[in-house]
PDB file of N, CA and C in Angstrom:
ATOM      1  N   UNK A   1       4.188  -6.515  -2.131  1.00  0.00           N
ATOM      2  CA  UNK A   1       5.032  -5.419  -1.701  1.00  0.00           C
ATOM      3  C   UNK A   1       5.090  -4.400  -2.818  1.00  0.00           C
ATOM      4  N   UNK A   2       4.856  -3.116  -2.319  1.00  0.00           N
ATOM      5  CA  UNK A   2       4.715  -2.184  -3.125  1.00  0.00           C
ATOM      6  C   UNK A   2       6.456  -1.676  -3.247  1.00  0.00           C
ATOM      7  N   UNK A   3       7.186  -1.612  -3.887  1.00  0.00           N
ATOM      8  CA  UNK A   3       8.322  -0.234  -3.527  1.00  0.00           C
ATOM      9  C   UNK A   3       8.402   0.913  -4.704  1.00  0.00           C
ATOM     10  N   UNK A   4       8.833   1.866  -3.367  1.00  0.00           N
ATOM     11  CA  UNK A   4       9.197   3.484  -4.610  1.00  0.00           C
ATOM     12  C   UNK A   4      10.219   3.924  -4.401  1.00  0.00           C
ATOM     13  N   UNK A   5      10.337   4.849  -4.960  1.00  0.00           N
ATOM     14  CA  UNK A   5      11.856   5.658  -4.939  1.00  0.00           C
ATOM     15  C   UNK A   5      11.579   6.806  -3.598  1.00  0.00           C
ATOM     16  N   UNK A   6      12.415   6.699  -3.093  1.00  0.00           N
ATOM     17  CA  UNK A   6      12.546   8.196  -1.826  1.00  0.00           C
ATOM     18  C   UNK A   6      11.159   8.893  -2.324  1.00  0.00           C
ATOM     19  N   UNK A   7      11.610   9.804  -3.103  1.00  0.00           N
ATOM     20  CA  UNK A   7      10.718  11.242  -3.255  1.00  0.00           C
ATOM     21  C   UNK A   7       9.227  10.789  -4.000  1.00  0.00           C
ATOM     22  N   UNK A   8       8.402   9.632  -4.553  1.00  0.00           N
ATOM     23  CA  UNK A   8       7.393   9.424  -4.439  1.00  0.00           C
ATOM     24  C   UNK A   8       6.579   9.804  -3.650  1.00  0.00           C
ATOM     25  N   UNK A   9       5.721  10.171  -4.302  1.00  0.00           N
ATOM     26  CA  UNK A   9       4.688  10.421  -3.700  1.00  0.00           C
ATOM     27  C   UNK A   9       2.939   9.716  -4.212  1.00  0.00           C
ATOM     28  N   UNK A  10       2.974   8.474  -4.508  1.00  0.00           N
ATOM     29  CA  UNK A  10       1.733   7.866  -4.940  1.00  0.00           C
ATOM     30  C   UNK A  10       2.452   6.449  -4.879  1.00  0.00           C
ATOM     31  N   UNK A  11       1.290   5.968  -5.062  1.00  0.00           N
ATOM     32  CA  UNK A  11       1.829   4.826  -5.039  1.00  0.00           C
ATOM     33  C   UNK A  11       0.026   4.297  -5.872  1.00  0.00           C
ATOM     34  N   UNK A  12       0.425   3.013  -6.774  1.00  0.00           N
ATOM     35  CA  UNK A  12      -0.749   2.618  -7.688  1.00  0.00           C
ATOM     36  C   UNK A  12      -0.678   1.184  -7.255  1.00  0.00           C
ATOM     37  N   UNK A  13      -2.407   0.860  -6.861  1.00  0.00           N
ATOM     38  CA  UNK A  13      -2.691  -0.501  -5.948  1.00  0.00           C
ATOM     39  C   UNK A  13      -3.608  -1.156  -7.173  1.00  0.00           C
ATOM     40  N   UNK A  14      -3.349  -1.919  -7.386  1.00  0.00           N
ATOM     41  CA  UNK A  14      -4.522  -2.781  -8.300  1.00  0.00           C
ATOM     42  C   UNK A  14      -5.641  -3.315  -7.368  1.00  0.00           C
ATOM     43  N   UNK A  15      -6.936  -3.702  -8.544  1.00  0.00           N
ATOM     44  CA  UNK A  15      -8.138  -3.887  -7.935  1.00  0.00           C
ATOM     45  C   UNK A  15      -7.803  -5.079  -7.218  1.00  0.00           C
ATOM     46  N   UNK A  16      -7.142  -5.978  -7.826  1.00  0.00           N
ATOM     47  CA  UNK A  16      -7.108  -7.575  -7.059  1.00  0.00           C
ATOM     48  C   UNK A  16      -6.434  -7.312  -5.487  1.00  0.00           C
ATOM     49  N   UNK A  17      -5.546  -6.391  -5.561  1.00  0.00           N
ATOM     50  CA  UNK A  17      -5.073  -6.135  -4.170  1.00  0.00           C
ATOM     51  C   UNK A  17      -5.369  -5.759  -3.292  1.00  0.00           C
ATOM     52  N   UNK A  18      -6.763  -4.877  -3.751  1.00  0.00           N
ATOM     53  CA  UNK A  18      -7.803  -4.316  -3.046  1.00  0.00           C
ATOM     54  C   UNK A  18      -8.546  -5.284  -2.521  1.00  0.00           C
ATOM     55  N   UNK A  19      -9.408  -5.840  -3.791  1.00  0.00           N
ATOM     56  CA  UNK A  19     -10.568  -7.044  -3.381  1.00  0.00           C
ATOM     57  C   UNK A  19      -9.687  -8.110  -1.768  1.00  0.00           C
ATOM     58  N   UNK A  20      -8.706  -8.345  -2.738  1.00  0.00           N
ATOM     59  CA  UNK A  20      -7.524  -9.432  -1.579  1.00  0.00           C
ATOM     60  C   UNK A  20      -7.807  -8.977  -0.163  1.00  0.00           C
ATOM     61  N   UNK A  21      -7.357  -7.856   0.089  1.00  0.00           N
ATOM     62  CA  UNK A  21      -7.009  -6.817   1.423  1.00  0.00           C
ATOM     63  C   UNK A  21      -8.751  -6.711   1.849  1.00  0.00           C
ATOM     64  N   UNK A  22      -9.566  -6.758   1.173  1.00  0.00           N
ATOM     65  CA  UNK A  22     -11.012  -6.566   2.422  1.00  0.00           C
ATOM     66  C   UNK A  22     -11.516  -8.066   2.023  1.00  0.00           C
ATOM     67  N   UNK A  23     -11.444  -9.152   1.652  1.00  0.00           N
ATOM     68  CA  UNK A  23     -12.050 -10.252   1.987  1.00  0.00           C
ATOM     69  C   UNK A  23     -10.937 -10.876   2.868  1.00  0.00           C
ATOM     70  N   UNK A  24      -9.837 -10.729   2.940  1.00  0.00           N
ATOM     71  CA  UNK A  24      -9.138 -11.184   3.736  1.00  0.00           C
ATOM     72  C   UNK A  24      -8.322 -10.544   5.169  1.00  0.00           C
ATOM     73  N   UNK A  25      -9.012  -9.165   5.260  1.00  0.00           N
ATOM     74  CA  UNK A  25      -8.356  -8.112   6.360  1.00  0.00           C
ATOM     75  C   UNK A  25      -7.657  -8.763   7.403  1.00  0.00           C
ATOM     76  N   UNK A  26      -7.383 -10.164   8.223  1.00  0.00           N
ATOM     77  CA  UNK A  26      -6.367 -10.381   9.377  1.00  0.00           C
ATOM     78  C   UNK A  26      -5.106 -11.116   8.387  1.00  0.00           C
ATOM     79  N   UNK A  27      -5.334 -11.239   7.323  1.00  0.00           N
ATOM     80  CA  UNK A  27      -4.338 -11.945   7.073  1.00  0.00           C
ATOM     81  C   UNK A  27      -3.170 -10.940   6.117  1.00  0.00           C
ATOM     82  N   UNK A  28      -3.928 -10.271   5.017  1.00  0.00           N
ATOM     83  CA  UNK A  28      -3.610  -9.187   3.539  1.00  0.00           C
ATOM     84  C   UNK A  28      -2.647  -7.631   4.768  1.00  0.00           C
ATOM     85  N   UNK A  29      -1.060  -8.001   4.164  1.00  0.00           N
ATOM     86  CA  UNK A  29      -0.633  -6.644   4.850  1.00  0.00           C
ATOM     87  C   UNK A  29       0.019  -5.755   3.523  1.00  0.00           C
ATOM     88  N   UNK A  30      -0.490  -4.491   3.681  1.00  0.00           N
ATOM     89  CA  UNK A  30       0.496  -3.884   2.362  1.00  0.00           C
ATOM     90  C   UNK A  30       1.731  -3.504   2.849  1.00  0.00           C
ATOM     91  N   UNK A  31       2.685  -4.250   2.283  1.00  0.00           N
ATOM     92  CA  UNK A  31       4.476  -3.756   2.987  1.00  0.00           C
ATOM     93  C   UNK A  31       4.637  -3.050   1.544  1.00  0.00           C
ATOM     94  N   UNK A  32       5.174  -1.676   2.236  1.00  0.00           N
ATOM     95  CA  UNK A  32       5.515  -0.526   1.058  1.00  0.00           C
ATOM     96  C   UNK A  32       7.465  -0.336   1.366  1.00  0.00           C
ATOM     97  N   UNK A  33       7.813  -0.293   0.457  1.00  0.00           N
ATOM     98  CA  UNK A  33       9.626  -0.291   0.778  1.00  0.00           C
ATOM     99  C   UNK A  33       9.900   1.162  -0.203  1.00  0.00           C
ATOM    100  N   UNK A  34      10.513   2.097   0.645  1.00  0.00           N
ATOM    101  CA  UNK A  34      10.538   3.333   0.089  1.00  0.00           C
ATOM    102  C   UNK A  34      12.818   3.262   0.018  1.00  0.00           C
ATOM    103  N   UNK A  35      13.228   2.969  -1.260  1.00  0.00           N
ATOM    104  CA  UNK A  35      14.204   3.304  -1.651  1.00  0.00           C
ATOM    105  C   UNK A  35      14.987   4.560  -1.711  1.00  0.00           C
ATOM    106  N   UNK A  36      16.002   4.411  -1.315  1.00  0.00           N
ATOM    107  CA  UNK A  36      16.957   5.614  -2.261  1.00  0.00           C
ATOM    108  C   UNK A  36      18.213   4.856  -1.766  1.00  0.00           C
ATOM    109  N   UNK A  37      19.233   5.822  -2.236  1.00  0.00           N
ATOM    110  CA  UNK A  37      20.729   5.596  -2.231  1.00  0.00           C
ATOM    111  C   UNK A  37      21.225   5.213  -0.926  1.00  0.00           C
ATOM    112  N   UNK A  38      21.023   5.309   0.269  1.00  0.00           N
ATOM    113  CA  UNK A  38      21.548   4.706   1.515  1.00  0.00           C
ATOM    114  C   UNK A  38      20.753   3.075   1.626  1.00  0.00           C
ATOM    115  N   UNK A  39      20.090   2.646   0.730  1.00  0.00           N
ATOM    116  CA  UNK A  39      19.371   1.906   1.211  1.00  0.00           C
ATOM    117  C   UNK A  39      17.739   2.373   1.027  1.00  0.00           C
ATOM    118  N   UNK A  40      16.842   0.933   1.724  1.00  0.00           N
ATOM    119  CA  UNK A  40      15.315   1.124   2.021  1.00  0.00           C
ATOM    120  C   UNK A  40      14.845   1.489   3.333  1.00  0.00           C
ATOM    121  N   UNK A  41      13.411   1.417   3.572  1.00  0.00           N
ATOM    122  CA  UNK A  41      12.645   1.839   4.345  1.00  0.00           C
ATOM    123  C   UNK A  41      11.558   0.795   4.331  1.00  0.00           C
ATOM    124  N   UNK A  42      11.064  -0.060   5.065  1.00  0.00           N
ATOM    125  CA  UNK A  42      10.139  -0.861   4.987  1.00  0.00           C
ATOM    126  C   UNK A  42       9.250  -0.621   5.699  1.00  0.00           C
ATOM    127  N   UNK A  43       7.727  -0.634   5.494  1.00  0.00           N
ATOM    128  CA  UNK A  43       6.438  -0.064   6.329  1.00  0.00           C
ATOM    129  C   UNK A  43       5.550  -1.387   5.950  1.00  0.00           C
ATOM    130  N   UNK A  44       4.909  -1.673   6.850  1.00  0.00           N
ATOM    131  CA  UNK A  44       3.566  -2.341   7.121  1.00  0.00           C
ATOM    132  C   UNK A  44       1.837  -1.501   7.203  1.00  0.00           C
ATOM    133  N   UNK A  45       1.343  -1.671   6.659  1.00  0.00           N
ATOM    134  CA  UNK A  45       0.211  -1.203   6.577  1.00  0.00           C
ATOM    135  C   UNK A  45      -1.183  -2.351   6.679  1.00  0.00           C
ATOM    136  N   UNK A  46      -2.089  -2.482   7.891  1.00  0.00           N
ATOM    137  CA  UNK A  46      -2.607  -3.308   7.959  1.00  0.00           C
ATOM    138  C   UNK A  46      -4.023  -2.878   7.864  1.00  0.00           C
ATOM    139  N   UNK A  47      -4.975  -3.519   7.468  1.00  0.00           N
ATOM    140  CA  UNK A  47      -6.101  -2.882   6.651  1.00  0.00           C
ATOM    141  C   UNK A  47      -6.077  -1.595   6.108  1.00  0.00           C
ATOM    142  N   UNK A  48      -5.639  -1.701   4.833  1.00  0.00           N
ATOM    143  CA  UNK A  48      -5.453  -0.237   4.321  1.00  0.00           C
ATOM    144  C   UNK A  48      -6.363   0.629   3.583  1.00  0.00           C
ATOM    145  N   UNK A  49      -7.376  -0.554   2.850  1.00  0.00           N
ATOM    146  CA  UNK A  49      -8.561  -0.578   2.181  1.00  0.00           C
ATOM    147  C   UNK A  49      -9.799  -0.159   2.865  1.00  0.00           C
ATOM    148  N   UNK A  50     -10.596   0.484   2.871  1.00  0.00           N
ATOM    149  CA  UNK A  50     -11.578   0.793   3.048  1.00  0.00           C
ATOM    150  C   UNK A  50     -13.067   0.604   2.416  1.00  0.00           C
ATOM    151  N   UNK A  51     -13.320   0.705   1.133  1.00  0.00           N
ATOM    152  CA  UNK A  51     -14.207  -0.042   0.035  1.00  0.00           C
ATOM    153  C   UNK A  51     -13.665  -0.537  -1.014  1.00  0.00           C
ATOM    154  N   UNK A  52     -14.283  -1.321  -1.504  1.00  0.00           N
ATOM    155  CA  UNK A  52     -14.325  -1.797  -2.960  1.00  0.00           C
ATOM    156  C   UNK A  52     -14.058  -1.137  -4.430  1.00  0.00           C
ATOM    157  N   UNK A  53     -13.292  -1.015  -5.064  1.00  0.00           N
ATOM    158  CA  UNK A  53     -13.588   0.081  -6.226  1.00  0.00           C
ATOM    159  C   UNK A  53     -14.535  -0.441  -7.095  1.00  0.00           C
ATOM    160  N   UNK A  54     -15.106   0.380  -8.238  1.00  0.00           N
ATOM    161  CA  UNK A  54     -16.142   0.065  -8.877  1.00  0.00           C
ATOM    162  C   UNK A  54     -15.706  -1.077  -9.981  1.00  0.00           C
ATOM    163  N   UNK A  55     -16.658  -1.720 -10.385  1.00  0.00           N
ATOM    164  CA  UNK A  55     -15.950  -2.656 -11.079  1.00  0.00           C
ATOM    165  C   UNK A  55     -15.292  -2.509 -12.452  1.00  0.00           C
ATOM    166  N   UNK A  56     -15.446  -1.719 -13.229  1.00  0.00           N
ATOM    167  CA  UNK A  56     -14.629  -1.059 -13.927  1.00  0.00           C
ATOM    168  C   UNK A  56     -13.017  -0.687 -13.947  1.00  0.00           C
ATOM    169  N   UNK A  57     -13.101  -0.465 -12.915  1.00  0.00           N
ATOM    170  CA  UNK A  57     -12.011   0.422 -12.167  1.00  0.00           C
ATOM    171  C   UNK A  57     -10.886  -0.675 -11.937  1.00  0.00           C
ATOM    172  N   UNK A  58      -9.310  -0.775 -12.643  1.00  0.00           N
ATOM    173  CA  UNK A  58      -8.643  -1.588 -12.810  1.00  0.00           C
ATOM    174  C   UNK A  58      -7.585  -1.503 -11.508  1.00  0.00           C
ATOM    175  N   UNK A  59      -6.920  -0.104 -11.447  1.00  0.00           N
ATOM    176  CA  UNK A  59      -6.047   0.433 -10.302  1.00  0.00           C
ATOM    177  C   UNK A  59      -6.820   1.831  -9.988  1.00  0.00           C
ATOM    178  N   UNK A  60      -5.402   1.876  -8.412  1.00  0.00           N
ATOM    179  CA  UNK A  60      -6.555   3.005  -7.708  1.00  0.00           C
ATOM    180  C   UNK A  60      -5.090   3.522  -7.314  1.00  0.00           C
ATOM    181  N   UNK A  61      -4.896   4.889  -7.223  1.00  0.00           N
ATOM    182  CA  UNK A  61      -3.721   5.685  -6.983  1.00  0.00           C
ATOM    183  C   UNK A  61      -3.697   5.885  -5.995  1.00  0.00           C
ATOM    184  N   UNK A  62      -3.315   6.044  -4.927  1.00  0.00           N
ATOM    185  CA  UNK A  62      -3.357   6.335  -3.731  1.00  0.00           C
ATOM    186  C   UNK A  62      -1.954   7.425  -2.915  1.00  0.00           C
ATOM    187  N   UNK A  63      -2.568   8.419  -2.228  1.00  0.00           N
ATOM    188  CA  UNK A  63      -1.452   9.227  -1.882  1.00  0.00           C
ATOM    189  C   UNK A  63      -0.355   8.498  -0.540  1.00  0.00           C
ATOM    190  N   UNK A  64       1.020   8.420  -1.066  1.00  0.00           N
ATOM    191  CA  UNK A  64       1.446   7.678  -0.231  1.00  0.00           C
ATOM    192  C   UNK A  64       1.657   7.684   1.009  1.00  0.00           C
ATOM    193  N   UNK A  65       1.863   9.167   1.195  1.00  0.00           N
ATOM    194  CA  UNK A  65       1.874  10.111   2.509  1.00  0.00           C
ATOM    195  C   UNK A  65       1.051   9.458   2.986  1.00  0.00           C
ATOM    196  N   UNK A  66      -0.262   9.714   2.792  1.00  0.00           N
ATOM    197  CA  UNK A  66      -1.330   9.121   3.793  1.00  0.00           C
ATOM    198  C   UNK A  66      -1.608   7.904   4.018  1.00  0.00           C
ATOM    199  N   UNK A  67      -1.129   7.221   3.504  1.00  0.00           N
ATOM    200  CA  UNK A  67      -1.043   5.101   3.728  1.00  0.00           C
ATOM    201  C   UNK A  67      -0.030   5.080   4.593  1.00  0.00           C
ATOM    202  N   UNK A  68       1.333   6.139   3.976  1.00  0.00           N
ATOM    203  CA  UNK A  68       2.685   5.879   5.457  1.00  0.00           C
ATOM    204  C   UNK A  68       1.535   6.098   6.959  1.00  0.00           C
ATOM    205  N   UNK A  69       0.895   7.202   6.984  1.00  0.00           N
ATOM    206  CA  UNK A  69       0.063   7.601   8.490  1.00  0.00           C
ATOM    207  C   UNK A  69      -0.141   6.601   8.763  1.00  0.00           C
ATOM    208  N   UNK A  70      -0.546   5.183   8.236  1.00  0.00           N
ATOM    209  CA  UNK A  70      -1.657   4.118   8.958  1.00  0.00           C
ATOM    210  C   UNK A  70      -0.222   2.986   9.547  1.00  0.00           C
ATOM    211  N   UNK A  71       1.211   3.196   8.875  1.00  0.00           N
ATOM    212  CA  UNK A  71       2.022   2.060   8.838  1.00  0.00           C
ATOM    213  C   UNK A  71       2.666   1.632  10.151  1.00  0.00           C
ATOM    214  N   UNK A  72       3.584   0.673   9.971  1.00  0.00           N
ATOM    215  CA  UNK A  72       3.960   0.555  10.996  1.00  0.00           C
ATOM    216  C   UNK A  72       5.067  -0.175  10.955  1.00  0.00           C
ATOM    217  N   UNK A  73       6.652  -0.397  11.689  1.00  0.00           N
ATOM    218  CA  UNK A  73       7.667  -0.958  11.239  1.00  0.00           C
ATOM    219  C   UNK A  73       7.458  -2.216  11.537  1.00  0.00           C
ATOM    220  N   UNK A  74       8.243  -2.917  10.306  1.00  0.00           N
ATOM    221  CA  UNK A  74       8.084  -4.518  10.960  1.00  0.00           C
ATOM    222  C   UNK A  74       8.429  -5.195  11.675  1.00  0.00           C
ATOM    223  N   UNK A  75       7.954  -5.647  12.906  1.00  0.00           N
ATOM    224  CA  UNK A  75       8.041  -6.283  13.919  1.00  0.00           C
ATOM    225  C   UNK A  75       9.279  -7.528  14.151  1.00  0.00           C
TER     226      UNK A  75
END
């Protein structure tokens, strides 16, 4: 579970969470919990990953806006 504060806008995924999320796509969900003062916001995001990052490459930033587009409340 990822969480941010309200007004975030990124959110930073490590490689292992990546690798995790495409060898395991029915099982790996990213739940993102967006905070502020009334309380959270909880989102589901199910295959969120798309490729692999290079292997170098430790974390990957990702705009959060556009991961909320794919989410979905939890069931």
């Amino acid at each position: 579970m990822k969480g941010r504060i309200a007004d975030a806008t990124t959110i930073t995924v490590t490689r292992n969470e990546i690798l995790t999320a495409l060898n395991k796509p029915d099982s790996f969900i990213l739940a993102i919990a967006k905070i502020d003062d009334s309380g959270g916001n909880l989102q589901y995001v199910r295959q969120p990953f798309r490729q692999e990052p290079d292997f170098e490459v430790t974390c990957v930033i990702y705009e959060l806006g556009k991961l909320l587009l794919k989410a979905e409340a939890p069931s």
